[in-house]
PDB file of N, CA and C in Angstrom:
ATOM      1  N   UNK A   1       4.306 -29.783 -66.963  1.00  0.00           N
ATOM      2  CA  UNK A   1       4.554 -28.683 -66.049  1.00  0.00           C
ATOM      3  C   UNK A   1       3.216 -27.990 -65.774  1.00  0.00           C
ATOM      4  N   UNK A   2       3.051 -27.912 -64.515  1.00  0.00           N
ATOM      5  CA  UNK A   2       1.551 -27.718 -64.249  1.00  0.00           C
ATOM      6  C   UNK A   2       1.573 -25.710 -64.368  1.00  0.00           C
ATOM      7  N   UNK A   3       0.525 -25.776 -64.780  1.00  0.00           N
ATOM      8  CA  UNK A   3       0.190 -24.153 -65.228  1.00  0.00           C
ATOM      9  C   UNK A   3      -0.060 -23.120 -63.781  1.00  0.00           C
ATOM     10  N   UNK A   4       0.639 -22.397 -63.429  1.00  0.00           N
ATOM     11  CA  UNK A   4       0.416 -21.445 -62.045  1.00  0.00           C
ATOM     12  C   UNK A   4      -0.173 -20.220 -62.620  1.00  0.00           C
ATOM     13  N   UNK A   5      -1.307 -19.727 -61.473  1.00  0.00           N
ATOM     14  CA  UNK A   5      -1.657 -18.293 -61.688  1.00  0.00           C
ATOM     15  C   UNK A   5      -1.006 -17.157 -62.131  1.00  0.00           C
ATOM     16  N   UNK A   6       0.315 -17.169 -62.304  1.00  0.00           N
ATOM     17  CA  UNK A   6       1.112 -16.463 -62.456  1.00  0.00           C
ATOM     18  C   UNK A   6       1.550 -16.322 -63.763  1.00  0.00           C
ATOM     19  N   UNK A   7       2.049 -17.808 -64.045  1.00  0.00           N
ATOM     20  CA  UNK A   7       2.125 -17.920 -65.772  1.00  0.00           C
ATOM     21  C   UNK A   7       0.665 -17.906 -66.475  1.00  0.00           C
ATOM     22  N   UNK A   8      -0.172 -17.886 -66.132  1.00  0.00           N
ATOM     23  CA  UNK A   8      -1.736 -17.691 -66.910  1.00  0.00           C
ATOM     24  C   UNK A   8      -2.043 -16.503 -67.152  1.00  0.00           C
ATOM     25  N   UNK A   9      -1.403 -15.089 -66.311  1.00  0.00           N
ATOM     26  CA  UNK A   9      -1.872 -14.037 -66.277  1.00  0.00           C
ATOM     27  C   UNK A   9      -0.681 -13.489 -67.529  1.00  0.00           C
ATOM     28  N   UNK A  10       0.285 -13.763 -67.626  1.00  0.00           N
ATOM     29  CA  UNK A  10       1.283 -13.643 -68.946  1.00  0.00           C
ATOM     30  C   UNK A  10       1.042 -14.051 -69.986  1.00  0.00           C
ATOM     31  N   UNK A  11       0.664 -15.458 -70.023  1.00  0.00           N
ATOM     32  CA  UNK A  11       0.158 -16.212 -71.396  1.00  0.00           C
ATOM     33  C   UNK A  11      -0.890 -15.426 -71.970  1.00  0.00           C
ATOM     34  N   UNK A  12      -2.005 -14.916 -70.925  1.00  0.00           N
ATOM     35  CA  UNK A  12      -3.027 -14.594 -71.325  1.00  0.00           C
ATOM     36  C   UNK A  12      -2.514 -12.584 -71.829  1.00  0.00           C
ATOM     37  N   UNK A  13      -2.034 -12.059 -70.946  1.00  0.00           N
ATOM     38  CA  UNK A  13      -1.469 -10.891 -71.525  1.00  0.00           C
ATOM     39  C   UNK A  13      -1.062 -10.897 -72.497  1.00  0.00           C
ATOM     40  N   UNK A  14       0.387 -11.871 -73.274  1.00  0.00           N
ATOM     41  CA  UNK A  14       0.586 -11.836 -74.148  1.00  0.00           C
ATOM     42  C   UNK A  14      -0.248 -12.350 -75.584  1.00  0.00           C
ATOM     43  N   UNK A  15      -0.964 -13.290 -75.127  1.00  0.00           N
ATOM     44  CA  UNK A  15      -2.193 -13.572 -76.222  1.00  0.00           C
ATOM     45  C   UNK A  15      -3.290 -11.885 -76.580  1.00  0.00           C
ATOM     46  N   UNK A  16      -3.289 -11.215 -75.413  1.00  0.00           N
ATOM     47  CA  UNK A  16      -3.683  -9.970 -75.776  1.00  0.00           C
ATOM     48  C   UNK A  16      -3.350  -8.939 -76.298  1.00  0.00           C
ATOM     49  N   UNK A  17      -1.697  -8.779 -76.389  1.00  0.00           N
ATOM     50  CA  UNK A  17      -0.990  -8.068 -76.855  1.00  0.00           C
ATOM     51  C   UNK A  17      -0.493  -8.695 -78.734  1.00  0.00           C
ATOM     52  N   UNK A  18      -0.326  -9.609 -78.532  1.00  0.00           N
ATOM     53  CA  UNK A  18      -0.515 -10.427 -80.083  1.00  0.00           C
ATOM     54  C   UNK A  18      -2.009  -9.907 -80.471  1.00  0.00           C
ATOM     55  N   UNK A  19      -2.845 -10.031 -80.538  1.00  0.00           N
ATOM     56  CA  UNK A  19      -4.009  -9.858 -81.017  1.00  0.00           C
ATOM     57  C   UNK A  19      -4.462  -8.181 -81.116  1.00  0.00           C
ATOM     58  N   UNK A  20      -4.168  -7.572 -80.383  1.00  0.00           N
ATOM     59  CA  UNK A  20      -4.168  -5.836 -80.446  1.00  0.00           C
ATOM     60  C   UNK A  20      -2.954  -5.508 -81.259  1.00  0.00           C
ATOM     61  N   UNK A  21      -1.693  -5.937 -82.031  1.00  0.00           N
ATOM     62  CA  UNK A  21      -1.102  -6.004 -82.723  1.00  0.00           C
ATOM     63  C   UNK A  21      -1.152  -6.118 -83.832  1.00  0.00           C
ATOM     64  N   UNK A  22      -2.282  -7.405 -83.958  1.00  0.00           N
ATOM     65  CA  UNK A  22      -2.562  -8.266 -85.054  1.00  0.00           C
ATOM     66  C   UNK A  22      -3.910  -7.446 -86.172  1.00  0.00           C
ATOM     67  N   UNK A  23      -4.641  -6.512 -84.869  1.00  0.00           N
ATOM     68  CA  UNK A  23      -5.907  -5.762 -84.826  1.00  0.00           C
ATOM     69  C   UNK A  23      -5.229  -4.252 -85.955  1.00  0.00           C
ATOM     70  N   UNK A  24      -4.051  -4.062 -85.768  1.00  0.00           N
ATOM     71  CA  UNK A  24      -3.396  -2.498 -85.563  1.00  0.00           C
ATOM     72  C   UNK A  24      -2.849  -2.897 -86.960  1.00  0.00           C
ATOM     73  N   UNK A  25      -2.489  -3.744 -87.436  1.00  0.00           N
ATOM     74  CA  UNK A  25      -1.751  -3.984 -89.037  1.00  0.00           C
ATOM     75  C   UNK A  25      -2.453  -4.418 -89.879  1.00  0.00           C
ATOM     76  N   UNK A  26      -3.784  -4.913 -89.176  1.00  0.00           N
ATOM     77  CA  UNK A  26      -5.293  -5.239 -90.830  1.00  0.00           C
ATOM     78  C   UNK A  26      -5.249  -3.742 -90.998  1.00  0.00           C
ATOM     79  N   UNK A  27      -5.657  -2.678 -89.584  1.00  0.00           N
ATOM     80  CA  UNK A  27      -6.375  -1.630 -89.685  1.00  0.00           C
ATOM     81  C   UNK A  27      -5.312  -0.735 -90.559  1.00  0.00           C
ATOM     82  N   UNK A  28      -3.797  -0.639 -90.590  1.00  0.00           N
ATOM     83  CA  UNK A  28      -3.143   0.202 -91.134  1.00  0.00           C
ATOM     84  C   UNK A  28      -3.001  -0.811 -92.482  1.00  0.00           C
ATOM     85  N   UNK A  29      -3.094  -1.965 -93.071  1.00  0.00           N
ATOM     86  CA  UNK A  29      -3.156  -2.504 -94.059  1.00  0.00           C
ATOM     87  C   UNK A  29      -4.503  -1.466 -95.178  1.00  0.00           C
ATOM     88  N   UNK A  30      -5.680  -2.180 -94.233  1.00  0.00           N
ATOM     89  CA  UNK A  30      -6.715  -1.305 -94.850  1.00  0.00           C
ATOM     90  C   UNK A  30      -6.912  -0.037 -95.452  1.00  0.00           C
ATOM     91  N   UNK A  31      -6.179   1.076 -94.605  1.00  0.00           N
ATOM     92  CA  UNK A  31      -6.024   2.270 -94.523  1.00  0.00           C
ATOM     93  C   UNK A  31      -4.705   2.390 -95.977  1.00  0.00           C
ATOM     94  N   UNK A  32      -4.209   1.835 -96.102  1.00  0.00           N
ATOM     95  CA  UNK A  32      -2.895   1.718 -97.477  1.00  0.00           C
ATOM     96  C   UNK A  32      -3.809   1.306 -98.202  1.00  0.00           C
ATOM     97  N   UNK A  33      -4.645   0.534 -98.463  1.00  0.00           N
ATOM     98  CA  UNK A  33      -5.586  -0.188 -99.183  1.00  0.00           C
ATOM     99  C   UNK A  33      -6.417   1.394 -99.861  1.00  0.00           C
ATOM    100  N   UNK A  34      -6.885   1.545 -98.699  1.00  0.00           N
ATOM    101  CA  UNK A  34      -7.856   2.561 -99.019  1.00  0.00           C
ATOM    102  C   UNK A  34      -7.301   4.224-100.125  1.00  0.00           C
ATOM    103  N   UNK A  35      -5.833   4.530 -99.455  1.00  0.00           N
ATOM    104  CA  UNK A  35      -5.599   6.037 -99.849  1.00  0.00           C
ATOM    105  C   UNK A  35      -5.093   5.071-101.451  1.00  0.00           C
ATOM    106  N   UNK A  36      -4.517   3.907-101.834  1.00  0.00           N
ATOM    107  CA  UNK A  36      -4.418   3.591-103.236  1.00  0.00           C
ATOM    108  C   UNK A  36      -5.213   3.517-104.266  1.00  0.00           C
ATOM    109  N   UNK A  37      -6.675   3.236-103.395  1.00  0.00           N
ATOM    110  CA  UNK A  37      -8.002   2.693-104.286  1.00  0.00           C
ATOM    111  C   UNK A  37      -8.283   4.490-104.632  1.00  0.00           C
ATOM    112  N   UNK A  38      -8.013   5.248-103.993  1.00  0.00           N
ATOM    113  CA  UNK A  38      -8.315   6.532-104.262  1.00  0.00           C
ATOM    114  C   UNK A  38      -7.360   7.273-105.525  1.00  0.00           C
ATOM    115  N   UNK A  39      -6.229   7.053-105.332  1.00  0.00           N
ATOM    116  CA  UNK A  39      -5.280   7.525-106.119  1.00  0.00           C
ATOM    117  C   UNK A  39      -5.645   6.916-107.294  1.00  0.00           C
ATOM    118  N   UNK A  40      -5.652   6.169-107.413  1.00  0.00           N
ATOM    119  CA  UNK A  40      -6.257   5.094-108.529  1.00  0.00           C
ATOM    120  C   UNK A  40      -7.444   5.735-109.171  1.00  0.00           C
ATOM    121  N   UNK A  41      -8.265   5.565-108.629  1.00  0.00           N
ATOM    122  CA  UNK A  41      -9.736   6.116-108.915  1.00  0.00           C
ATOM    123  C   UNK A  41      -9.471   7.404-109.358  1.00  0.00           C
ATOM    124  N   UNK A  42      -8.358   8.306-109.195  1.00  0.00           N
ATOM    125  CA  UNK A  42      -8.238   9.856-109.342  1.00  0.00           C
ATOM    126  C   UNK A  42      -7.629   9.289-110.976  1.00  0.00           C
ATOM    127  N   UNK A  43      -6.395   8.688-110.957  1.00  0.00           N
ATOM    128  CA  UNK A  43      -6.023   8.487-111.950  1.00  0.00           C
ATOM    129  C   UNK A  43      -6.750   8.151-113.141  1.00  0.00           C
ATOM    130  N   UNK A  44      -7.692   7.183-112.855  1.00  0.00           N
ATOM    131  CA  UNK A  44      -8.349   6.468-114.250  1.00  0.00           C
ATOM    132  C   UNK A  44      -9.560   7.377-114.688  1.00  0.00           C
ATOM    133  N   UNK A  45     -10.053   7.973-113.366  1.00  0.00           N
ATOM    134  CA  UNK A  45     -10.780   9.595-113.924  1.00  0.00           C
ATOM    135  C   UNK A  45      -9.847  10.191-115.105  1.00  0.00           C
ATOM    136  N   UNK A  46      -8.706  10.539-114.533  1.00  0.00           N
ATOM    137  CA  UNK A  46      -8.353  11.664-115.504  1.00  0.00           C
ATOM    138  C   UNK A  46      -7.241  11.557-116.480  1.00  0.00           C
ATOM    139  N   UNK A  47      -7.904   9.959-117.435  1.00  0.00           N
ATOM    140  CA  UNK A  47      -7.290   9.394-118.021  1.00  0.00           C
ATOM    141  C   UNK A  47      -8.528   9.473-119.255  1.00  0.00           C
ATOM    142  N   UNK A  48      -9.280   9.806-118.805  1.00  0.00           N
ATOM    143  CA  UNK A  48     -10.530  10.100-120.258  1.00  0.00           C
ATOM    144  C   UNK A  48      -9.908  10.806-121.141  1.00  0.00           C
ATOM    145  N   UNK A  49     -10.330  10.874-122.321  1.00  0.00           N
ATOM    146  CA  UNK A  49     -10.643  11.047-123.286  1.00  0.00           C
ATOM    147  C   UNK A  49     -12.068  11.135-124.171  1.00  0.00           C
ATOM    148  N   UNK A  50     -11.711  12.817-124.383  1.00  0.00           N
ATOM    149  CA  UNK A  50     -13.333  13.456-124.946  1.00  0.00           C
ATOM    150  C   UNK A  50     -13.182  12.902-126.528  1.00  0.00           C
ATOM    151  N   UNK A  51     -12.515  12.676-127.450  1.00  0.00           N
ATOM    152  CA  UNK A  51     -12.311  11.764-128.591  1.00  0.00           C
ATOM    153  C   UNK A  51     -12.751  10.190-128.762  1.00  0.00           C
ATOM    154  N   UNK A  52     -12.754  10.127-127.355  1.00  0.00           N
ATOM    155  CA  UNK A  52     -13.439   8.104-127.459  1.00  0.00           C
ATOM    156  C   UNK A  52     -14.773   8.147-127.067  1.00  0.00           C
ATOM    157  N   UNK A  53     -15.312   7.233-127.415  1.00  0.00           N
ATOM    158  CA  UNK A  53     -16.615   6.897-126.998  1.00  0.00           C
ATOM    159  C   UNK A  53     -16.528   6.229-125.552  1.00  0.00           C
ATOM    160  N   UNK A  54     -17.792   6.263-124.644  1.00  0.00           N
ATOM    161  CA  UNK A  54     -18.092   5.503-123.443  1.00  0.00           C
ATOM    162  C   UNK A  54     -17.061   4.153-123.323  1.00  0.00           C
ATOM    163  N   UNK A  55     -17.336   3.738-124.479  1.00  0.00           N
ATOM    164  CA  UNK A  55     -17.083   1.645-124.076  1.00  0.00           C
ATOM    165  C   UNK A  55     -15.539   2.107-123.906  1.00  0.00           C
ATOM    166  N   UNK A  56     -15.079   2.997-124.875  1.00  0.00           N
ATOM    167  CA  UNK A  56     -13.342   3.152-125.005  1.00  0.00           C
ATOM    168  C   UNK A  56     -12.943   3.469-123.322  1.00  0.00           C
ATOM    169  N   UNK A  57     -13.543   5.101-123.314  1.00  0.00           N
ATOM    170  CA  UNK A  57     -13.386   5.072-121.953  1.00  0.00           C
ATOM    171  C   UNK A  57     -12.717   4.370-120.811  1.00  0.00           C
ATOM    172  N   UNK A  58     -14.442   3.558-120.616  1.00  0.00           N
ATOM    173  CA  UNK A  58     -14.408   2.887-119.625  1.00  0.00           C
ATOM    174  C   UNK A  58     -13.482   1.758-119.675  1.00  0.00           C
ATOM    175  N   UNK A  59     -13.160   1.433-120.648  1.00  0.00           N
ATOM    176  CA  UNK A  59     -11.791   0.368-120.984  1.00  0.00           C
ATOM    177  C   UNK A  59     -10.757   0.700-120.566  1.00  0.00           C
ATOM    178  N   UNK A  60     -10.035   1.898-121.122  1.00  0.00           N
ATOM    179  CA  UNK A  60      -9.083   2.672-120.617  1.00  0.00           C
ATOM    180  C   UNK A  60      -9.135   3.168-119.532  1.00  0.00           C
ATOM    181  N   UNK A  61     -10.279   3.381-118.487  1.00  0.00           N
ATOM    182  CA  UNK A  61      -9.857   3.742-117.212  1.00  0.00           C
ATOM    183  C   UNK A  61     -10.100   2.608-116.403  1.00  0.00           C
ATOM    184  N   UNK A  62     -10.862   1.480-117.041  1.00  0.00           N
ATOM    185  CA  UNK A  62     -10.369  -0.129-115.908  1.00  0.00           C
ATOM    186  C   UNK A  62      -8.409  -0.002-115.901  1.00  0.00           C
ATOM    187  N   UNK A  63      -8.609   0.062-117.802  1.00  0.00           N
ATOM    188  CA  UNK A  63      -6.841  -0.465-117.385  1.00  0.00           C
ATOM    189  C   UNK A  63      -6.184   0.207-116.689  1.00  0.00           C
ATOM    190  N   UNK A  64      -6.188   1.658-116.569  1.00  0.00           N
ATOM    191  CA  UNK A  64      -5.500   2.438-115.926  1.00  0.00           C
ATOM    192  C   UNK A  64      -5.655   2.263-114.521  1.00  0.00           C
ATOM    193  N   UNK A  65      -6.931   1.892-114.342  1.00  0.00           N
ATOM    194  CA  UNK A  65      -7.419   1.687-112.463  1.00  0.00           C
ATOM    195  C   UNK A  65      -6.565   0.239-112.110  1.00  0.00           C
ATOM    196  N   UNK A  66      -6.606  -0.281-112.566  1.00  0.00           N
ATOM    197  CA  UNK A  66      -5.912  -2.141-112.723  1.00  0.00           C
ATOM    198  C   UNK A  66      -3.901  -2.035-112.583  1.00  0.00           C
ATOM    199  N   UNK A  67      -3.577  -0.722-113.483  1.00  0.00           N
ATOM    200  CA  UNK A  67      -2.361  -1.111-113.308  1.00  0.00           C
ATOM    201  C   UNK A  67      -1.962  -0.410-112.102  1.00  0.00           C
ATOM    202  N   UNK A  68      -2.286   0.668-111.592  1.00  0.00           N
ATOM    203  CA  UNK A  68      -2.097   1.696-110.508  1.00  0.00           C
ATOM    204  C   UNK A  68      -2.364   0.355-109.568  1.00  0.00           C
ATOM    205  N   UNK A  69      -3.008   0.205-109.365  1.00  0.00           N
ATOM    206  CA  UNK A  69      -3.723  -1.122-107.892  1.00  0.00           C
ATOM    207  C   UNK A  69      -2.197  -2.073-108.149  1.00  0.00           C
ATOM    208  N   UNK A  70      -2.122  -2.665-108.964  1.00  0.00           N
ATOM    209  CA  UNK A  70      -0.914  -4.017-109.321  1.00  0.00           C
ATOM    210  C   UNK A  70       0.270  -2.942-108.694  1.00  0.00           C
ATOM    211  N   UNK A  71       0.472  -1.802-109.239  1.00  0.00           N
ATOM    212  CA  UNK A  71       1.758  -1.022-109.246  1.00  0.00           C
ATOM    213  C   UNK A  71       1.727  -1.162-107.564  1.00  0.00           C
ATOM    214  N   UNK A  72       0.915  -0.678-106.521  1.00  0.00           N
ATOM    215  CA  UNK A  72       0.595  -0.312-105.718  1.00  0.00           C
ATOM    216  C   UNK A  72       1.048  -1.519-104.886  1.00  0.00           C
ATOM    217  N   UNK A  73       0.484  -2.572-105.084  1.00  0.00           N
ATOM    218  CA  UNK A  73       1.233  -4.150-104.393  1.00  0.00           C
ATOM    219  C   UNK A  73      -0.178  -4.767-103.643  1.00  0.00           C
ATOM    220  N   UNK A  74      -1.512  -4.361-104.612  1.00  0.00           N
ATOM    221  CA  UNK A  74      -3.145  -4.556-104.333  1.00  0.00           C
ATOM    222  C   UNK A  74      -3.702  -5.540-105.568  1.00  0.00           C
ATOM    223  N   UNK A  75      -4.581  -6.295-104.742  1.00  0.00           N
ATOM    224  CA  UNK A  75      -5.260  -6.777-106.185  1.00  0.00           C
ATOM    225  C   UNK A  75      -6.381  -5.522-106.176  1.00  0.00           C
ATOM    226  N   UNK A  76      -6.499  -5.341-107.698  1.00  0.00           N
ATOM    227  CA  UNK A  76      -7.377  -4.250-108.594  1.00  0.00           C
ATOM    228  C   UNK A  76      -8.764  -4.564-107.696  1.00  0.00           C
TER     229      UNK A  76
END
């Protein structure tokens, strides 16, 4: 079926409208991405402990940063 000016200007619209779609759900993906990595980051802050040393710490606020991200539906 031979292709008319008519159906090219649709195909091609809709290939544009797929793709400004496609553009709009990385960008709101990202943006979920982003306010979790924060919450996270708030969390494993204020998960210290003035009783542990540094290495403890920082152990305990990977894990805490690690499970918030998993909880969240993110890799860490």
């Amino acid at each position: 079926m031979p292709t008319t000016p008519a159906r090219r200007v649709v195909l091609v619209a809709a290939g544009a409208g797929i793709a400004i779609a496609s553009s709009l759900a990385t960008a709101n993906a990202q943006s979920d991405r982003n306010a979790a990595v924060q919450r996270c980051m708030a969390q494993a802050r204020a998960s210290t402990d003035v009783n542990l040393g540094a290495v403890l710490n920082q152990r305990r606020q990977t894990a805490v940063y690690r499970s918030c991200m998993q909880q969240a539906g993110f890799r860490p």
